[in-house]
C-alpha atoms as a PDB file:
ATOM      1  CA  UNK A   1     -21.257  -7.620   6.376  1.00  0.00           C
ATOM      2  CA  UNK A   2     -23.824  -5.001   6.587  1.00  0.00           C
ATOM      3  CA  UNK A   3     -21.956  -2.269   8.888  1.00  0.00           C
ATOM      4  CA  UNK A   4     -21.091   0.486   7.301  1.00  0.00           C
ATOM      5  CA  UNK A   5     -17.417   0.710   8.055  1.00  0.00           C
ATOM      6  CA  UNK A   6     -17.001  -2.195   6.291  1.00  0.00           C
ATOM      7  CA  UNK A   7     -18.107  -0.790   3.113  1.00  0.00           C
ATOM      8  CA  UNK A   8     -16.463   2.280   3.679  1.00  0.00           C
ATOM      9  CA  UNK A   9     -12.722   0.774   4.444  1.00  0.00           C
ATOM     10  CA  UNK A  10     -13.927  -1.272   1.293  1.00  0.00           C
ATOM     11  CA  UNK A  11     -14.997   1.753  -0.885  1.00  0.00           C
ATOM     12  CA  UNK A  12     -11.392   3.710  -0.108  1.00  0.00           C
ATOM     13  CA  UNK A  13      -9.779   0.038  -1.301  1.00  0.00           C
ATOM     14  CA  UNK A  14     -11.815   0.369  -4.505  1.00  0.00           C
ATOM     15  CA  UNK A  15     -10.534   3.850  -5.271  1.00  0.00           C
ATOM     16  CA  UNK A  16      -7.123   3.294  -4.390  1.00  0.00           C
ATOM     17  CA  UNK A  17      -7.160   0.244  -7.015  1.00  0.00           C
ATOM     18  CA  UNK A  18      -9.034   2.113  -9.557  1.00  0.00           C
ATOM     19  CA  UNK A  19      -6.685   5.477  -9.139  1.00  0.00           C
ATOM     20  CA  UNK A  20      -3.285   3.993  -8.480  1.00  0.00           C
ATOM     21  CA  UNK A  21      -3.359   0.385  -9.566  1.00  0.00           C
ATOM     22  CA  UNK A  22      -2.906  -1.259  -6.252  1.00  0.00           C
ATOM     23  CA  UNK A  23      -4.398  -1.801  -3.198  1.00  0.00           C
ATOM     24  CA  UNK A  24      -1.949  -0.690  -0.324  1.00  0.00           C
ATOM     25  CA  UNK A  25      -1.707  -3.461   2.418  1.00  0.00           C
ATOM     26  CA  UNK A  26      -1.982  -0.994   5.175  1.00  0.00           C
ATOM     27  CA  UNK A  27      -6.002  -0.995   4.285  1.00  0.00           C
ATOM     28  CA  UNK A  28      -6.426  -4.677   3.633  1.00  0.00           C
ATOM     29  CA  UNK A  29      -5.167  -4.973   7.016  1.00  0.00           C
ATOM     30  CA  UNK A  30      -7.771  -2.082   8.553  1.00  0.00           C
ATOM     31  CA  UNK A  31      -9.990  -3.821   6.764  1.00  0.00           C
ATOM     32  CA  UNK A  32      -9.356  -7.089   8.573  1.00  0.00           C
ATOM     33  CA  UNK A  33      -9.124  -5.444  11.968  1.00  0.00           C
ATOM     34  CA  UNK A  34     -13.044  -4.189  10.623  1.00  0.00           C
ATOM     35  CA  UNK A  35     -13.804  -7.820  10.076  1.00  0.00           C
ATOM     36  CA  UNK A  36     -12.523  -9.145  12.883  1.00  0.00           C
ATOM     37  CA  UNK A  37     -14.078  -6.844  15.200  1.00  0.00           C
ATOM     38  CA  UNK A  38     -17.037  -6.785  13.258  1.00  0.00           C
ATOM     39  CA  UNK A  39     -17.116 -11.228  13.288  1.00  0.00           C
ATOM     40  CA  UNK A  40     -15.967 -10.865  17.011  1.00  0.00           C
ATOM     41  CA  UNK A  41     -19.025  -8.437  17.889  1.00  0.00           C
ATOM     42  CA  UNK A  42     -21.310 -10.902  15.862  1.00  0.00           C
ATOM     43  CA  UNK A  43     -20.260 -14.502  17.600  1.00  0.00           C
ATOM     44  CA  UNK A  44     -19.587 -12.732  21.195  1.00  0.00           C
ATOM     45  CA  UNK A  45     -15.999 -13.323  20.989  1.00  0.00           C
ATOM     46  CA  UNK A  46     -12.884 -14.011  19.598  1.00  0.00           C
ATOM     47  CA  UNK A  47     -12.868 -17.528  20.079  1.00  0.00           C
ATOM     48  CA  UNK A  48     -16.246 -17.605  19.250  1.00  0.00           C
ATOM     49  CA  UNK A  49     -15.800 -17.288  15.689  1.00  0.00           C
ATOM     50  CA  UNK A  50     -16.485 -20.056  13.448  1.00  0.00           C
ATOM     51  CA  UNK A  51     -13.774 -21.714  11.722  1.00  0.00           C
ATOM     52  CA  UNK A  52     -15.806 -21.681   8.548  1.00  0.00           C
ATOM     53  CA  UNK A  53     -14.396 -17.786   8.351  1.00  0.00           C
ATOM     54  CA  UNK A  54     -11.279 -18.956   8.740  1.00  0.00           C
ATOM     55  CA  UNK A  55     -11.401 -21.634   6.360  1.00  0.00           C
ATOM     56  CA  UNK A  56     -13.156 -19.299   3.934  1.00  0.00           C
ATOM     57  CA  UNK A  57     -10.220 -17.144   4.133  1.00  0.00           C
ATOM     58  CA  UNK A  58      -8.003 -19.247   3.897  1.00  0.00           C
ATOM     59  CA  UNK A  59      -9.526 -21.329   0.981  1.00  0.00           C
ATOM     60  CA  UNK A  60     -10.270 -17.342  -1.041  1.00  0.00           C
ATOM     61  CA  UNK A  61      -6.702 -16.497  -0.350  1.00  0.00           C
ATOM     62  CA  UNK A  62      -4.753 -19.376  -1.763  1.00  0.00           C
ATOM     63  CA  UNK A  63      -7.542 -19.797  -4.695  1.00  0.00           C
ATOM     64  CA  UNK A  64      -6.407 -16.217  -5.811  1.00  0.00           C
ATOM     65  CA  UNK A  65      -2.692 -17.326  -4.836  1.00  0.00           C
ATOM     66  CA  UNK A  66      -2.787 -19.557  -7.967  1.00  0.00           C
ATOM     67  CA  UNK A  67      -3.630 -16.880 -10.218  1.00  0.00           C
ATOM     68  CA  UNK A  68      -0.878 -14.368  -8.910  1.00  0.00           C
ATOM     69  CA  UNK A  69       1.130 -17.573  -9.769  1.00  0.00           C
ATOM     70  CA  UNK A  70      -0.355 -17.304 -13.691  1.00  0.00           C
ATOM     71  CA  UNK A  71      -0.071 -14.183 -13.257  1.00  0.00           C
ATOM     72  CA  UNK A  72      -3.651 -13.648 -13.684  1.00  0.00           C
ATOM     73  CA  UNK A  73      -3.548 -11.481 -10.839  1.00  0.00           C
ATOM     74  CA  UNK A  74      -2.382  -8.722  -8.718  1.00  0.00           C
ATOM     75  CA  UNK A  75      -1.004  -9.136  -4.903  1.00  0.00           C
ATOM     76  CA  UNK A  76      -3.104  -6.662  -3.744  1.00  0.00           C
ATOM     77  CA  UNK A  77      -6.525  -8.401  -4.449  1.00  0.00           C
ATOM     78  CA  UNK A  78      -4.995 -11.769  -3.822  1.00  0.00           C
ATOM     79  CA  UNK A  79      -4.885 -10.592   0.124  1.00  0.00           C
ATOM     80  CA  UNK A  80      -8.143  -8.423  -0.295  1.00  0.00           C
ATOM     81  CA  UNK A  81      -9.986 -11.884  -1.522  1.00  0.00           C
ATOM     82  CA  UNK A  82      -8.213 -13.693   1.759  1.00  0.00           C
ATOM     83  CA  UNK A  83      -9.956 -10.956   4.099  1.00  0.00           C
ATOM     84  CA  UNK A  84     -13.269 -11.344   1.971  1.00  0.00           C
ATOM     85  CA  UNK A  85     -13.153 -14.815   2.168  1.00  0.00           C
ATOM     86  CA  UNK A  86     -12.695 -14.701   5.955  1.00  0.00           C
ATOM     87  CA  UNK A  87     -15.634 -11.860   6.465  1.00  0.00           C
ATOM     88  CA  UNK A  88     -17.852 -14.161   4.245  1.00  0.00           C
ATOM     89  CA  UNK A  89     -17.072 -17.726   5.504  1.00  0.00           C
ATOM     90  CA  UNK A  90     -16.278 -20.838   3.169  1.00  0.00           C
ATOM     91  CA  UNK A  91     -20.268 -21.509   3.243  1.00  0.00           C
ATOM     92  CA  UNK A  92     -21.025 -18.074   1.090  1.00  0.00           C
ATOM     93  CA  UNK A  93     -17.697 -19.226  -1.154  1.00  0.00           C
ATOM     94  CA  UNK A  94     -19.603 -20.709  -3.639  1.00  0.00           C
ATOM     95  CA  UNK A  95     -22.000 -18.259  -4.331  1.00  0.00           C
ATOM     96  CA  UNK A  96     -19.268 -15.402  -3.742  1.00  0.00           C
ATOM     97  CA  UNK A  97     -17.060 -17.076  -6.402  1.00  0.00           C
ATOM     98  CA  UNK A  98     -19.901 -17.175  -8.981  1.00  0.00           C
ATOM     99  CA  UNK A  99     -20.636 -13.510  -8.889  1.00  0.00           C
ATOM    100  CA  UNK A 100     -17.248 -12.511  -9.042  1.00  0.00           C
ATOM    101  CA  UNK A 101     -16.751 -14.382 -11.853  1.00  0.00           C
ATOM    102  CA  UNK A 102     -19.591 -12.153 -13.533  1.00  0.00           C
ATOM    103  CA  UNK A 103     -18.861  -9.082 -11.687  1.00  0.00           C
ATOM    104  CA  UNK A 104     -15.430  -9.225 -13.033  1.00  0.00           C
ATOM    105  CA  UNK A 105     -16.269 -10.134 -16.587  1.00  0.00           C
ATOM    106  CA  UNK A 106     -18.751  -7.121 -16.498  1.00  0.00           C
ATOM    107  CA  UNK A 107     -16.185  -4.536 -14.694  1.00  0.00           C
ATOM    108  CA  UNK A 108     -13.439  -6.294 -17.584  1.00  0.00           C
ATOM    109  CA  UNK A 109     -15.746  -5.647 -20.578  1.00  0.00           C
ATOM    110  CA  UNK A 110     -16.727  -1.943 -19.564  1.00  0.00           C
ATOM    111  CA  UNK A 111     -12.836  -1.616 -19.105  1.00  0.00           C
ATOM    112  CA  UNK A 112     -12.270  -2.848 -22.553  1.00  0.00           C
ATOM    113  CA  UNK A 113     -14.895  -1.087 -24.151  1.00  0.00           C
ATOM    114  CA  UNK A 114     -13.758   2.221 -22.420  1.00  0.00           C
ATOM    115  CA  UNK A 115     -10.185   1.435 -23.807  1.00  0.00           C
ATOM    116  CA  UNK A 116     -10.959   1.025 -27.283  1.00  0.00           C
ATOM    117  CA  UNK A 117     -13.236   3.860 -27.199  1.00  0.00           C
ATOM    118  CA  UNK A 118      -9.965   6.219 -26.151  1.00  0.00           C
ATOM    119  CA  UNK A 119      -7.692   4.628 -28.556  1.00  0.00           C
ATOM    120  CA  UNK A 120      -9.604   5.179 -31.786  1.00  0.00           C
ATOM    121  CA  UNK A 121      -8.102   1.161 -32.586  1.00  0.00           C
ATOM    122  CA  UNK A 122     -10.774  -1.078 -33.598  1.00  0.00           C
ATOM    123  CA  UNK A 123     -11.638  -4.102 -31.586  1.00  0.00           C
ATOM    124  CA  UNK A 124     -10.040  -6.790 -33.937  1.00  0.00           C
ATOM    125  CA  UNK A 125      -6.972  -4.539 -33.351  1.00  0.00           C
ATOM    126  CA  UNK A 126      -6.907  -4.147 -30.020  1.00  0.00           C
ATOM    127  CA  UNK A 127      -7.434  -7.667 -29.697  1.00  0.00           C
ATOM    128  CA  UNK A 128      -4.285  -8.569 -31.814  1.00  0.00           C
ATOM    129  CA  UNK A 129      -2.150  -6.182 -29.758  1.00  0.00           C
ATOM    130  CA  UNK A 130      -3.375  -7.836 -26.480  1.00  0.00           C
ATOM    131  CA  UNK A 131      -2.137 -11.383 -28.693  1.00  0.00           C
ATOM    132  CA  UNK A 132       1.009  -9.657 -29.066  1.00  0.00           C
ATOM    133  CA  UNK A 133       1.782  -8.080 -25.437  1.00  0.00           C
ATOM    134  CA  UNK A 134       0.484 -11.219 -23.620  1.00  0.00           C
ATOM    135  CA  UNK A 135       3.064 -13.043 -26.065  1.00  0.00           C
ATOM    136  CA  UNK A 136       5.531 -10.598 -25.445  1.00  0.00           C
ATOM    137  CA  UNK A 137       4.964 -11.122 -21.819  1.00  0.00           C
ATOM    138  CA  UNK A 138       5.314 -14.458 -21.609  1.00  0.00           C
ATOM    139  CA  UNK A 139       8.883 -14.462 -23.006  1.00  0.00           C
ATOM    140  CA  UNK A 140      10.024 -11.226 -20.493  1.00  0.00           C
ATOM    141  CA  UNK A 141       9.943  -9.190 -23.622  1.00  0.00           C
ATOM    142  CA  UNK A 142       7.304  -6.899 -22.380  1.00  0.00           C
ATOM    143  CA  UNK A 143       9.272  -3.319 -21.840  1.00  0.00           C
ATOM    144  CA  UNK A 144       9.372  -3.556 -25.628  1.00  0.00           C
ATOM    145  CA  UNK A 145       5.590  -3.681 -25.764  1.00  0.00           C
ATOM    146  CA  UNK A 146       3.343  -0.404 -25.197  1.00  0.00           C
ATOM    147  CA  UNK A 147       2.416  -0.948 -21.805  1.00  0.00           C
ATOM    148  CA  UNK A 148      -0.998  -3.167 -20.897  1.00  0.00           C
ATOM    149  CA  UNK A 149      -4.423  -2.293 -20.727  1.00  0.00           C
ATOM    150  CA  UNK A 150      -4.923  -2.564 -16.708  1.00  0.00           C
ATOM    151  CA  UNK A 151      -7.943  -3.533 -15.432  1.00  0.00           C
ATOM    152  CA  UNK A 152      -8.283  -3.323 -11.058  1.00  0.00           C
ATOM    153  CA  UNK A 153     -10.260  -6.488  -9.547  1.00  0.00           C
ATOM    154  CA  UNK A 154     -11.394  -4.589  -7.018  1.00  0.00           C
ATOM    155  CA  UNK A 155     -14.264  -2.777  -8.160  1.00  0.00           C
ATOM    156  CA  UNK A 156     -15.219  -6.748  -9.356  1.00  0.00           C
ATOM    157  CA  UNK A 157     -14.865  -8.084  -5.465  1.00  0.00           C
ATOM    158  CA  UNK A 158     -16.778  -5.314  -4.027  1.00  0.00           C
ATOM    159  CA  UNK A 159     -19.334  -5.617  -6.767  1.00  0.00           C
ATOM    160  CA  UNK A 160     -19.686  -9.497  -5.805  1.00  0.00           C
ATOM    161  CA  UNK A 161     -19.419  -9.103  -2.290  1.00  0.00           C
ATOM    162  CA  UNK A 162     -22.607  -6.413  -2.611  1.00  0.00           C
ATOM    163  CA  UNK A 163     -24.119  -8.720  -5.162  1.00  0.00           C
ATOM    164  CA  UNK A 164     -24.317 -11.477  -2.111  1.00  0.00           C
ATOM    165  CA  UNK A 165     -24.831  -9.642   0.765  1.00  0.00           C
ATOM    166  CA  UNK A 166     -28.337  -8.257  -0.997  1.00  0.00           C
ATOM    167  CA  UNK A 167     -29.495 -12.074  -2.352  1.00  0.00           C
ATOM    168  CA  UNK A 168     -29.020 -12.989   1.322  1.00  0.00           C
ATOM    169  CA  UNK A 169     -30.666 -10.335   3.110  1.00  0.00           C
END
């Protein structure tokens, strides 16, 4: 997508995730009113739109719906990776999935890095503790547990989705 509203909708998504910890639905759904229009504007109608954005969507969505399932995942960026997938089309999947996949490992190690730099714990600590929350976790034990480092996906979809849109300009 290269208008800027798109971005911009986008950037206040980013913030919202970074600030708060979630991505409120009312803006994933402005920002697939943006897409729409935007996809609409682009084909010359709404039933001019190819199904490959719909399929992309559709395919992006229930791809992230698995990890919400593992619980690998937030909500919020399950439904922001549906709209993404629908702006981008299942042809630009591919390539989308491989940079987010580096994106978020990037945006993940600056997050870790950043958290072990506040705590004063060294990193073979920090690592045990994240052993012993994500065990802790898994057996509904986790209110016992300091809470979890939290890192927002996000930043990592909007870094991807920039990522492609300038290798395919």
């Amino acid at each position: 997508m290269e208008h800027v509203s798109f971005w911009l909708i986008l950037s206040v998504i980013v913030v919202f995730d970074v600030k708060e910890n979630r991505i409120p639905n009312k803006w994933v759904v402005v920002l697939l009113g943006c897409s729409f229009l935007l996809l609409t504007i682009k084909y010359g109608g709404v039933t001019s739109i190819k199904l490959d954005h719909v399929y992309g969507g559709l395919v992006a969505f229930f791809g992230g719906l698995i990890f919400y399932i593992l619980r690998a995942m937030a909500a919020g960026d399950v439904k922001l990776l549906g709209v993404v997938g629908f702006t981008i089309g299942l042809h630009e999947l591919g390539d989308y999935s491989l940079l987010l996949i580096l994106s978020g490992g990037f945006i993940g190690v600056y997050y870790l890095l950043d958290n072990i730099s506040r705590s004063g714990v060294t990193l073979i600590e920090n690592f045990k503790q994240y052993a012993v929350l994500n065990i802790a976790q898994r057996k509904n034990m986790a209110s016992s547990v300091d809470a979890k480092l939290a890192i927002p996906f996000a930043p990592a979809i909007m870094l991807a989705l920039l990522l492609l849109s300038s290798t395919t300009i």
